[in-house]
N, C-alpha and C. Protein backbone atom coordinates (compact mmCIF):
# COMPACT_ATOMS: atom_id res chain seq x y z
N UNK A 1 0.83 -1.18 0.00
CA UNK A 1 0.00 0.00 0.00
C UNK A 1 0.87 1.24 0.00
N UNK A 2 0.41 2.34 -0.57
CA UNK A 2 0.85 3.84 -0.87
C UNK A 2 0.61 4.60 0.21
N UNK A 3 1.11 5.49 1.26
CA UNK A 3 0.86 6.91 1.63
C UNK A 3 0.87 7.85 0.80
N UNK A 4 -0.11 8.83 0.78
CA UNK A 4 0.06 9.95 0.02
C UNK A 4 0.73 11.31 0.76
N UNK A 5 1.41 11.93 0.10
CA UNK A 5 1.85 12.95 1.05
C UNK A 5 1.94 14.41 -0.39
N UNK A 6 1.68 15.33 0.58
CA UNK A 6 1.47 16.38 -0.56
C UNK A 6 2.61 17.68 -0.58
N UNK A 7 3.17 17.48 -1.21
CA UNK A 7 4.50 18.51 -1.68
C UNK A 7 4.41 19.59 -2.41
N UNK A 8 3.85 20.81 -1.92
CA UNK A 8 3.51 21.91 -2.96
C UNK A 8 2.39 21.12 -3.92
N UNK A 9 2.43 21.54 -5.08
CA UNK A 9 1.71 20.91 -5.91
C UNK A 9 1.69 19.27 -6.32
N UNK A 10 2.79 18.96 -6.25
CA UNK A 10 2.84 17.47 -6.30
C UNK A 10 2.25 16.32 -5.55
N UNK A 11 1.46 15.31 -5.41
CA UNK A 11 1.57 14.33 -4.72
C UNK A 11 2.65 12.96 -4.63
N UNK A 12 3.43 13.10 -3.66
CA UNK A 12 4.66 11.90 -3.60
C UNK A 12 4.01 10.72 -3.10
N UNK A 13 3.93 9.00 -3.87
CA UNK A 13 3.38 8.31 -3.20
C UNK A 13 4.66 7.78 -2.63
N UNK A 14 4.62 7.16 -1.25
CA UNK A 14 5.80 6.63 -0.47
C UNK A 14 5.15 5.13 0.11
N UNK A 15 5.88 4.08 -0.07
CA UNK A 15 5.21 2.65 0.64
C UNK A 15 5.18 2.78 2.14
N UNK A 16 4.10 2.45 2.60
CA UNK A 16 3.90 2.25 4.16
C UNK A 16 4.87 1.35 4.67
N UNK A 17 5.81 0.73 4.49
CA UNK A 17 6.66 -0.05 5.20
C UNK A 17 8.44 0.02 4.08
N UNK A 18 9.42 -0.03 5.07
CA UNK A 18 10.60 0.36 4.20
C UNK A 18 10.74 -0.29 3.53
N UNK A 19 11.61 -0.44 2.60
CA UNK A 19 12.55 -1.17 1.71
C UNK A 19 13.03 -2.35 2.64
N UNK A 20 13.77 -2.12 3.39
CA UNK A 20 14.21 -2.90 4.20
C UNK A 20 12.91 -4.02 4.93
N UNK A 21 11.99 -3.46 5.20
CA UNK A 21 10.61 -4.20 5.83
C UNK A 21 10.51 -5.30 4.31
N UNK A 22 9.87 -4.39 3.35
CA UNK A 22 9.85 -5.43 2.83
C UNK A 22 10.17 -6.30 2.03
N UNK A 23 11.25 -6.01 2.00
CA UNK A 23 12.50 -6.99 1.50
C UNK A 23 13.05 -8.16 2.23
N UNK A 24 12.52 -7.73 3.48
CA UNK A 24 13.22 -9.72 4.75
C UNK A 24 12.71 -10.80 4.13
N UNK A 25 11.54 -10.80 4.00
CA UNK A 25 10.88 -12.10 3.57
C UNK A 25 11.44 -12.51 2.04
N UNK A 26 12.21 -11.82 1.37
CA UNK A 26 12.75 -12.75 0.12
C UNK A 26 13.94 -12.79 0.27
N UNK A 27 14.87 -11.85 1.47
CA UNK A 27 16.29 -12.06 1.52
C UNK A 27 15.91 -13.73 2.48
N UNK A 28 15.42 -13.81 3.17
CA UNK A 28 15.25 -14.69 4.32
C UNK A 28 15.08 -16.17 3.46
N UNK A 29 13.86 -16.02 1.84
CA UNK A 29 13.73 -17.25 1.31
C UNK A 29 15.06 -17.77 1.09
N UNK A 30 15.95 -16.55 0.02
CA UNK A 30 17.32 -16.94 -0.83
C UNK A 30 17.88 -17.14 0.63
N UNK A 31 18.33 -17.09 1.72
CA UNK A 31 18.91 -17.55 2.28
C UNK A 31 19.16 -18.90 2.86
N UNK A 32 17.76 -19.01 3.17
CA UNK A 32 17.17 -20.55 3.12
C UNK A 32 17.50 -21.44 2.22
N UNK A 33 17.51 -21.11 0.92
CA UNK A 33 17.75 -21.85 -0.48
C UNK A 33 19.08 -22.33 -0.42
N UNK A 34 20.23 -21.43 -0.31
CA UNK A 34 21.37 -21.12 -0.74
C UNK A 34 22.30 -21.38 0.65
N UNK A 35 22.16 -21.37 1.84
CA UNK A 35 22.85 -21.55 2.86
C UNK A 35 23.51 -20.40 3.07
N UNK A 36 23.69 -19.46 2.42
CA UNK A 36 25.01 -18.54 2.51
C UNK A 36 24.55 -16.83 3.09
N UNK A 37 25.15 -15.92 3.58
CA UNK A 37 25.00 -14.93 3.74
C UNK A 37 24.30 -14.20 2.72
N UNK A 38 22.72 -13.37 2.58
CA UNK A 38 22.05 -12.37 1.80
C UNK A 38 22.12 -11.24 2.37
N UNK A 39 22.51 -10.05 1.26
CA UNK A 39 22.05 -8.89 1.83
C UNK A 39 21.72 -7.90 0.66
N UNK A 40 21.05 -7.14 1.45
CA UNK A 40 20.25 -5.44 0.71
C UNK A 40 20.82 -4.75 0.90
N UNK A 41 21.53 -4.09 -0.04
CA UNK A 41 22.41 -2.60 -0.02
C UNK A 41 21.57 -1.20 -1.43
N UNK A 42 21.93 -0.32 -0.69
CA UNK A 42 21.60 1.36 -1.44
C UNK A 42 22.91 1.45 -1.68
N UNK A 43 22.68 2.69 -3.00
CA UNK A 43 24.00 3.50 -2.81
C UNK A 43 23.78 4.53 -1.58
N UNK A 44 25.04 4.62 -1.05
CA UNK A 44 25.37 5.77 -0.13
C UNK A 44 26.65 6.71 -0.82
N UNK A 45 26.44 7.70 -1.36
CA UNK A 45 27.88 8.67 -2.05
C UNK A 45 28.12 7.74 -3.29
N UNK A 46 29.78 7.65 -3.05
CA UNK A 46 30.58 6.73 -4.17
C UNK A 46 30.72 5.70 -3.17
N UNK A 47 29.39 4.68 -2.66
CA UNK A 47 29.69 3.63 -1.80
C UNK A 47 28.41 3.06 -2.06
N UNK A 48 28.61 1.47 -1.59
CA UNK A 48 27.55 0.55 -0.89
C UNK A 48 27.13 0.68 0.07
N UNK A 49 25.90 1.06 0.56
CA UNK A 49 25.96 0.77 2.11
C UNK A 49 24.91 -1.00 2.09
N UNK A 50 25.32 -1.33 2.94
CA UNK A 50 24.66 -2.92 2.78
C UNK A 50 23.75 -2.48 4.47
N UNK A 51 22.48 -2.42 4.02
CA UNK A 51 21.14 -2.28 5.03
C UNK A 51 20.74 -3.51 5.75
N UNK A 52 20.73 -4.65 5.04
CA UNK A 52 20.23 -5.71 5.73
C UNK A 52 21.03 -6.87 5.72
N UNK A 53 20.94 -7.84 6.05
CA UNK A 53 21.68 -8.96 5.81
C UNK A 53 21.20 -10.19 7.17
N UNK A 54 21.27 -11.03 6.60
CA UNK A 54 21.25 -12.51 6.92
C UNK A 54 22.11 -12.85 6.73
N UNK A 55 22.98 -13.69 7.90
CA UNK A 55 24.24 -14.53 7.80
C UNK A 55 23.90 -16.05 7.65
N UNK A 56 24.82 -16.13 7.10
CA UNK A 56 25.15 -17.47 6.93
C UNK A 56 25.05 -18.46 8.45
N UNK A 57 24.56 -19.72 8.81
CA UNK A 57 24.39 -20.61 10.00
C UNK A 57 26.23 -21.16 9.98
N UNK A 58 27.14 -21.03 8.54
CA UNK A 58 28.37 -21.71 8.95
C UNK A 58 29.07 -21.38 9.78
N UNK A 59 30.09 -21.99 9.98
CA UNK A 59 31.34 -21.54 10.52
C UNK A 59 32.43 -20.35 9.84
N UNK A 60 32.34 -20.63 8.99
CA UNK A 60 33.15 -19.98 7.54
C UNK A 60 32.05 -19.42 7.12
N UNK A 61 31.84 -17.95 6.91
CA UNK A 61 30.69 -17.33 6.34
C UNK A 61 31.74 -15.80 5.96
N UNK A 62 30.63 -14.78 5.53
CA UNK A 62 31.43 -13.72 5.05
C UNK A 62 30.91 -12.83 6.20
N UNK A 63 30.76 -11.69 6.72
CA UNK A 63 30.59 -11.08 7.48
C UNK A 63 30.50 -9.43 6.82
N UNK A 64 29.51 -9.35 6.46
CA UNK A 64 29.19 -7.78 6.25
C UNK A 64 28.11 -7.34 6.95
N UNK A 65 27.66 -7.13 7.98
CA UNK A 65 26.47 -6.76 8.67
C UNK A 65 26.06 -5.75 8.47
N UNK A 66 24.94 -4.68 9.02
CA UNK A 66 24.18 -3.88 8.45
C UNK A 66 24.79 -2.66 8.58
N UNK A 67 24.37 -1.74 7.83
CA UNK A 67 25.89 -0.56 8.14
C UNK A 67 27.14 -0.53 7.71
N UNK A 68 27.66 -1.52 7.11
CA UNK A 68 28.61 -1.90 6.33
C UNK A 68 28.87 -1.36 4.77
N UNK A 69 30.01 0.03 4.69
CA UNK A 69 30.23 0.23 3.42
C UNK A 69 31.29 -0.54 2.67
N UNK A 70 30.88 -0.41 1.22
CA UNK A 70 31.83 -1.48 0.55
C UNK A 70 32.44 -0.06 -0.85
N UNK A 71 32.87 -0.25 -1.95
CA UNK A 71 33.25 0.05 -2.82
C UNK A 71 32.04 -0.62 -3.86
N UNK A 72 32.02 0.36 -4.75
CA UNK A 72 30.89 0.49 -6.01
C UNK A 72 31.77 -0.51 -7.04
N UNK A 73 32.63 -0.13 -7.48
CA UNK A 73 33.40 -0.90 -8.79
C UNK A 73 33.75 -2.50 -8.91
N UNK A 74 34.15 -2.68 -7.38
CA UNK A 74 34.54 -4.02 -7.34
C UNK A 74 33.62 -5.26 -6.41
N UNK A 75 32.83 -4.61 -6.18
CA UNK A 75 31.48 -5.39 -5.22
C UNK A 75 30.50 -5.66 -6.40
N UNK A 76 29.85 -7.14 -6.48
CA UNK A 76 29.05 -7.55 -6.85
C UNK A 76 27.85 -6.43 -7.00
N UNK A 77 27.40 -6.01 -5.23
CA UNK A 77 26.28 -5.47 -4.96
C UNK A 77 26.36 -3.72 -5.98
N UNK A 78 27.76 -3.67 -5.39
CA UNK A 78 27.96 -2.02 -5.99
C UNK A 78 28.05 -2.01 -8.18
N UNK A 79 27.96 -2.90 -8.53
CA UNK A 79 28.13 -3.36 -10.00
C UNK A 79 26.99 -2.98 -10.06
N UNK A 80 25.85 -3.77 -9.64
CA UNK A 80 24.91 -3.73 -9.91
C UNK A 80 24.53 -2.37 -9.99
N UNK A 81 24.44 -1.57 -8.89
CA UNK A 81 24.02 -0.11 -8.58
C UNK A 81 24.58 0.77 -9.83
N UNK A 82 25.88 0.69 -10.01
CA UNK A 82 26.36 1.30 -10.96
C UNK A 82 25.97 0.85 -12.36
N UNK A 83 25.63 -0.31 -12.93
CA UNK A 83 24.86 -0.46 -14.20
C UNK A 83 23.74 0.33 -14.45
N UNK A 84 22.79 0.17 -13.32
CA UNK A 84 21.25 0.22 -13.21
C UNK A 84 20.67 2.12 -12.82
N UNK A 85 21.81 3.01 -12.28
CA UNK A 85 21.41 3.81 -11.47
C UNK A 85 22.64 5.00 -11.80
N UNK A 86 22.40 6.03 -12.38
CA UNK A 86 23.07 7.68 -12.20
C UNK A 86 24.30 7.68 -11.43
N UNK A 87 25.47 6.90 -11.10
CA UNK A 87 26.09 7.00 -10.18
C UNK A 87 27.68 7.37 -10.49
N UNK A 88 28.34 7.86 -10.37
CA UNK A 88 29.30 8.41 -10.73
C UNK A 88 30.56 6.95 -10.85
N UNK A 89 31.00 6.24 -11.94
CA UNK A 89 32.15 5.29 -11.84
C UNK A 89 33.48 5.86 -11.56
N UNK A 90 34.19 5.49 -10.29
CA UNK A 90 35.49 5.99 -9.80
C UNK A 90 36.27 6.20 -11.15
N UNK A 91 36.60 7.63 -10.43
CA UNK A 91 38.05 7.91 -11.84
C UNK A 91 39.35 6.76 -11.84
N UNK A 92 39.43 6.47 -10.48
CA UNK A 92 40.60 5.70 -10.88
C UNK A 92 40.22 3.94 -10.12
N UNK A 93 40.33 2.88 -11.12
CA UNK A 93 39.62 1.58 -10.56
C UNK A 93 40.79 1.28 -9.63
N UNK A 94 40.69 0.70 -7.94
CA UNK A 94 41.43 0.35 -7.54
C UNK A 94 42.10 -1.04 -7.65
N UNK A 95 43.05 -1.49 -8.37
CA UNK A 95 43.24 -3.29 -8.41
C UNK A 95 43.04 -3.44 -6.57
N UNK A 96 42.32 -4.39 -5.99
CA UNK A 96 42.21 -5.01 -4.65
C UNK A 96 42.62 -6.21 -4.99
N UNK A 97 42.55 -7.26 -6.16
CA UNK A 97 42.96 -8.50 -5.93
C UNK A 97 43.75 -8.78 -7.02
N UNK A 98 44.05 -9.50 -7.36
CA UNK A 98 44.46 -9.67 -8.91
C UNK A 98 43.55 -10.17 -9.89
N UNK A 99 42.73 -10.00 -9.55
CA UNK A 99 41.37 -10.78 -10.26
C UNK A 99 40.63 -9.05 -10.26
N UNK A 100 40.39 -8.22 -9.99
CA UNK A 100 40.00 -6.47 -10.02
C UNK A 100 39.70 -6.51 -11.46
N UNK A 101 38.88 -5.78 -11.82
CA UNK A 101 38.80 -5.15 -13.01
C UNK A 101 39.25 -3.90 -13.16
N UNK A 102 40.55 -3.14 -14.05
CA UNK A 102 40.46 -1.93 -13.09
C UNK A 102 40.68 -1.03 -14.60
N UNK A 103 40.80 -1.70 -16.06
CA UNK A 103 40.96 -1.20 -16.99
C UNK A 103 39.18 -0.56 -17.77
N UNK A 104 39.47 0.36 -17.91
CA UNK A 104 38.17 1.66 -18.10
C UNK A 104 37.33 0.90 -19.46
N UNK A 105 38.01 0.48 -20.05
CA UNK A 105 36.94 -0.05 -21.28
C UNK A 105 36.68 -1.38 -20.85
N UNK A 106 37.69 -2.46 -20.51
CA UNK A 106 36.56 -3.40 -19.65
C UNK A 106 35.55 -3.09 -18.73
N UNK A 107 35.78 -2.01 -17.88
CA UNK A 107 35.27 -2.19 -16.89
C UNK A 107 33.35 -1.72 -17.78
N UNK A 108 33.80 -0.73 -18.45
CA UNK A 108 32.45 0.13 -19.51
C UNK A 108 31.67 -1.30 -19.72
N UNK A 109 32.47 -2.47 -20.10
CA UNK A 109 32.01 -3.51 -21.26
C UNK A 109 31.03 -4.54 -20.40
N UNK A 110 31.88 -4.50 -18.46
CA UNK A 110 31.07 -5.31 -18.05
C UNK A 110 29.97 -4.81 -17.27
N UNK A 111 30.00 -3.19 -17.17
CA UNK A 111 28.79 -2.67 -17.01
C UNK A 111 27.48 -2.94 -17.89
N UNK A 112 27.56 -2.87 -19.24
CA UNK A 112 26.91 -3.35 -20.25
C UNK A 112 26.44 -4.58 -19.96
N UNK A 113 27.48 -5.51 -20.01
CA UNK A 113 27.04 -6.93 -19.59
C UNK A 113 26.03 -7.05 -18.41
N UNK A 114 26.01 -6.35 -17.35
CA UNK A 114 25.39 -6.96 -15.80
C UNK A 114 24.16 -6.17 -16.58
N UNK A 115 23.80 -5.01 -16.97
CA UNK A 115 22.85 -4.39 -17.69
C UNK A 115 22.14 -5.35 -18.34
N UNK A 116 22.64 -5.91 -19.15
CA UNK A 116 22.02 -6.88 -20.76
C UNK A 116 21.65 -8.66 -19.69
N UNK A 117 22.23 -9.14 -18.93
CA UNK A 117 22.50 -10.43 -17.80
C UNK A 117 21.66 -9.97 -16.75
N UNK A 118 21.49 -8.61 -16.53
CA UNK A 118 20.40 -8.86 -15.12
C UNK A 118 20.90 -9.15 -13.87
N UNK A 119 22.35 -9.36 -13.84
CA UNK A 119 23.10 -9.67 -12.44
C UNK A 119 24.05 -9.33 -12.65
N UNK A 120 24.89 -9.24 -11.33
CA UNK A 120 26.54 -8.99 -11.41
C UNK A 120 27.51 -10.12 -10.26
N UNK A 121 28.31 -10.00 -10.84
CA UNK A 121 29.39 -10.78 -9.89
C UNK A 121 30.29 -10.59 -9.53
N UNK A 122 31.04 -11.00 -8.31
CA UNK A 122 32.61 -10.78 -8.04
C UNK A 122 32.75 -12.13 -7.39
N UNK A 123 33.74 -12.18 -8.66
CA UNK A 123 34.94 -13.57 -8.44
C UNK A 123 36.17 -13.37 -7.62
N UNK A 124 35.74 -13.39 -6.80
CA UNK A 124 37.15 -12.90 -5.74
C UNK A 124 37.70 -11.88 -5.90
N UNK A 125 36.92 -10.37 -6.75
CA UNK A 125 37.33 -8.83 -7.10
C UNK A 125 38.06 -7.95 -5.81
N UNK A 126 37.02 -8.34 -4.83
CA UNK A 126 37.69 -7.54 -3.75
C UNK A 126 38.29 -8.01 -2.92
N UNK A 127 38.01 -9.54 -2.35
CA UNK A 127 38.42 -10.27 -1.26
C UNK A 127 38.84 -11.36 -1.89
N UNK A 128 40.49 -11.87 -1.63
CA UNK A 128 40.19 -13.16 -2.46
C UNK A 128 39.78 -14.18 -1.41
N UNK A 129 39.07 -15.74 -1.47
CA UNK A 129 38.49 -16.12 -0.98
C UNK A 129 36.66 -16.01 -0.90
N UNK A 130 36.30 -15.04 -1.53
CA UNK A 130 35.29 -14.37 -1.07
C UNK A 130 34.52 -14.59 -2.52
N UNK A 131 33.19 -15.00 -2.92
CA UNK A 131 32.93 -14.72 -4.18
C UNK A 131 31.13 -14.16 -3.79
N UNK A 132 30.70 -13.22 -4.62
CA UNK A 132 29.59 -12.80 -4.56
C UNK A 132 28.67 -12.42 -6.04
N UNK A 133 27.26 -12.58 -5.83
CA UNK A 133 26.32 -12.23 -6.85
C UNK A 133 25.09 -11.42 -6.39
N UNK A 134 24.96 -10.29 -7.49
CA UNK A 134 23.87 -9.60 -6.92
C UNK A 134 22.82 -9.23 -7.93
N UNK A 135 21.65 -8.88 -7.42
CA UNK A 135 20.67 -8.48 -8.75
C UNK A 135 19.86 -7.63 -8.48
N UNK A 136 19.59 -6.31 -9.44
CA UNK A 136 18.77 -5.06 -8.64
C UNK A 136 17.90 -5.09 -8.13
N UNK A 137 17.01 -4.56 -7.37
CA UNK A 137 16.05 -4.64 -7.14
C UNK A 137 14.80 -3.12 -7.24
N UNK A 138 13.83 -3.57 -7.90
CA UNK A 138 13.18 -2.39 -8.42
C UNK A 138 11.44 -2.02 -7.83
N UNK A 139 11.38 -1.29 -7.87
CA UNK A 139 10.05 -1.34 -7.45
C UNK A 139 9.09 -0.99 -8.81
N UNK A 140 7.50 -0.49 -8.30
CA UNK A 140 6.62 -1.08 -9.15
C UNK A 140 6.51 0.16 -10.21
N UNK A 141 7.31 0.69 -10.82
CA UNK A 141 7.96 1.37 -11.85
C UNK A 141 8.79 1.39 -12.45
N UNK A 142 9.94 -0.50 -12.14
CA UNK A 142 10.50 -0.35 -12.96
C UNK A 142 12.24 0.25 -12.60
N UNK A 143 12.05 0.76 -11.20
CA UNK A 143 13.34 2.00 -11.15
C UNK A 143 13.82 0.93 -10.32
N UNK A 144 15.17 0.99 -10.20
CA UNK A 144 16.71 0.16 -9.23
C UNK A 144 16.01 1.08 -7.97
N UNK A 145 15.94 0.68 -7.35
CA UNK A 145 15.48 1.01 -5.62
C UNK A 145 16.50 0.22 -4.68
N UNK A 146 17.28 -0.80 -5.21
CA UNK A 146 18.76 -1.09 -4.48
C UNK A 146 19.25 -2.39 -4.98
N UNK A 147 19.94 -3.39 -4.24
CA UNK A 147 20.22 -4.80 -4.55
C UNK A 147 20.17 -5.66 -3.33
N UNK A 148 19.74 -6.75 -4.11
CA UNK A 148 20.08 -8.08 -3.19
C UNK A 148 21.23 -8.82 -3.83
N UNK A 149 21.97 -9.24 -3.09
CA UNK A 149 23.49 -10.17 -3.23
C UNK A 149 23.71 -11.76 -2.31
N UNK A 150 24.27 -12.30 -3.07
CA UNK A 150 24.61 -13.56 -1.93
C UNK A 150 26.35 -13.54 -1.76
N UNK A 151 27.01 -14.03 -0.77
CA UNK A 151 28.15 -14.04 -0.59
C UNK A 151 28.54 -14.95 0.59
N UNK A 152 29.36 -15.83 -0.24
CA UNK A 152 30.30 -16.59 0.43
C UNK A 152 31.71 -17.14 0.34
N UNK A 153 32.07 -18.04 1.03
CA UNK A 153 33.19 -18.66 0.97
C UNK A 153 33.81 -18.94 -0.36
N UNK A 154 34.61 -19.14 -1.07
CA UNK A 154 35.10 -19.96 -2.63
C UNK A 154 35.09 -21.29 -2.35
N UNK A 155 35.41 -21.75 -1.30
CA UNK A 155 35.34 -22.80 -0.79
C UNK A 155 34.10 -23.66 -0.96
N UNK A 156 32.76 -22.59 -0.56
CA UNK A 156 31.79 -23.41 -1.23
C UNK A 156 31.11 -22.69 -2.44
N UNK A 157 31.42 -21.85 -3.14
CA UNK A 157 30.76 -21.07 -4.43
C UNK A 157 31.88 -20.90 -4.78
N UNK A 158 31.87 -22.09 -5.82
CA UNK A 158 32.70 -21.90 -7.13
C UNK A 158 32.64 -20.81 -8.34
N UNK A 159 33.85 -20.76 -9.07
CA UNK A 159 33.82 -19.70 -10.45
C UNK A 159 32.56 -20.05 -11.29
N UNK A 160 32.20 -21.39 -10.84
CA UNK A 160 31.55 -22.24 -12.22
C UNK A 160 30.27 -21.80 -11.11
N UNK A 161 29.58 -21.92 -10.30
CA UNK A 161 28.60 -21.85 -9.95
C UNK A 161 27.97 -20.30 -9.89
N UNK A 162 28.54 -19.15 -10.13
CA UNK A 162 28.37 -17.79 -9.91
C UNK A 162 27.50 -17.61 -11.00
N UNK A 163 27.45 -17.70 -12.31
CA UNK A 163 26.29 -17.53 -13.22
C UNK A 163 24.84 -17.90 -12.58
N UNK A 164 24.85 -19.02 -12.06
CA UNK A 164 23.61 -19.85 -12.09
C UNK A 164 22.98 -19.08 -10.81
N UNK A 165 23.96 -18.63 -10.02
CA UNK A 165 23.56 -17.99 -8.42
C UNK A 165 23.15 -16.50 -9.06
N UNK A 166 23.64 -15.69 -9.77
CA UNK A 166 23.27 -14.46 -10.35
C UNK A 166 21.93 -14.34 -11.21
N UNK A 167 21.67 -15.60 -11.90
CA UNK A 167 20.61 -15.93 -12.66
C UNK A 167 19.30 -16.23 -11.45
N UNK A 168 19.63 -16.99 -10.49
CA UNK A 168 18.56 -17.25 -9.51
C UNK A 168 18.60 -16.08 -8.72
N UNK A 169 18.96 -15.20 -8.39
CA UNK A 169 18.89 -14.06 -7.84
C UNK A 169 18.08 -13.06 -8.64
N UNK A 170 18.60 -12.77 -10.39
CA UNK A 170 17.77 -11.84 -11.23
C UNK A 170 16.24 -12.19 -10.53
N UNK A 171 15.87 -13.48 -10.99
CA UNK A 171 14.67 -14.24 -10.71
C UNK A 171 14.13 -14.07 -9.14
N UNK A 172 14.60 -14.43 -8.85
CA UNK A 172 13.97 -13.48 -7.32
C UNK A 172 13.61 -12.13 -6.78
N UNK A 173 14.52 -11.47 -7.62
CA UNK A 173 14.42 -9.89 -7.27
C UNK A 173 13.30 -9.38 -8.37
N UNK A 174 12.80 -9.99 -9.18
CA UNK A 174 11.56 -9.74 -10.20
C UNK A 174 10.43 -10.00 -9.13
N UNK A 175 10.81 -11.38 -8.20
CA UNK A 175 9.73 -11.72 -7.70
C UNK A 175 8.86 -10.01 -6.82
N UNK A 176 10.14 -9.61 -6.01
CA UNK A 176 10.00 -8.44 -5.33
C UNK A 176 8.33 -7.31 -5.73
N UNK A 177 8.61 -7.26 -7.25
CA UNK A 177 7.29 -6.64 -7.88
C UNK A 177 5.93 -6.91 -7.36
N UNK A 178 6.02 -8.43 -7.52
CA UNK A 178 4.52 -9.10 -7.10
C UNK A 178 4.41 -9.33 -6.07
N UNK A 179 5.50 -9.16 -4.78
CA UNK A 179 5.20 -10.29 -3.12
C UNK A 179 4.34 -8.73 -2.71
């Protein structure tokens, strides 16, 4: 449901419950599904901020809890934001791993790509050990309103399994429209 609120001449409709409200119940399914740490991040500046998150039950899990800023260029979650959303791409890409993307026309090419794919990924971009997938999430117009991501160990999310986890994520975050 909509609040109406009246702005000079305009009417702004705003959802009665946050982003964050209602977004638990599908970070909570994919978590269930997948075993691994989910979370909801906005942009904040030239940053991620990651709002929600569900950890992982392992021992070995990733640890970004709520409040947690990351980097736009080399985060799964922050790819996404930057395909989908007005956001300024760092002048200069930082290499963090050796696996970084940090050259300006790749980096253009795989913006395109997460655009045209519907998801994004990091193969160990920022952390090595660490691999993550994320997919925008929009509300009922259509607009990036933020992302959901999964992230875990390499240990158990392989190079080879990151498509299929980015693909089941697009697919979930569509669900978002209709729950």
């Amino acid at each position: 449901e909509l609040t109406e609120k009246m702005v000079g001449r305009k009417t702004l409709k705003r959802p009665d419950r946050s982003l964050k409200e209602r977004t638990r119940p599908l970070l909570e399914r994919i978590a269930a599904e997948t075993g691994e740490a989910v979370h909801l991040s906005i942009p904040a500046d030239d940053r991620v901020l990651y709002i929600d998150t569900i950890e992982s039950n392992s021992p070995l899990r990733v640890d970004r809890p709520a409040g947690t800023l990351a980097p736009l260029d080399c985060t799964a979650m922050g790819r996404v934001l930057l395909a989908h959303l007005p956001l300024a791409i760092p002048a200069q890409l930082e290499k963090r791993t050796e696996h970084t993307v940090v050259d300006p026309l790749q980096f253009a090419a795989l913006l395109t790509t997460i655009r045209e794919q519907g998801y994004a990924l990091d193969d160990e971009e920022y952390h090595i050990g660490i691999r993550c997938a994320a997919a925008p999430l929009r509300d009922g117009d259509g607009n990036v309103v933020g992302a959901i991501g999964v992230s875990g160990p390499s240990v158990r999310i392989s190079s080879a399994s990151l498509p299929p986890l980015g693909e089941r994520l697009r697919v979930a975050a569509a669900t978002f429209l209709r729950d």
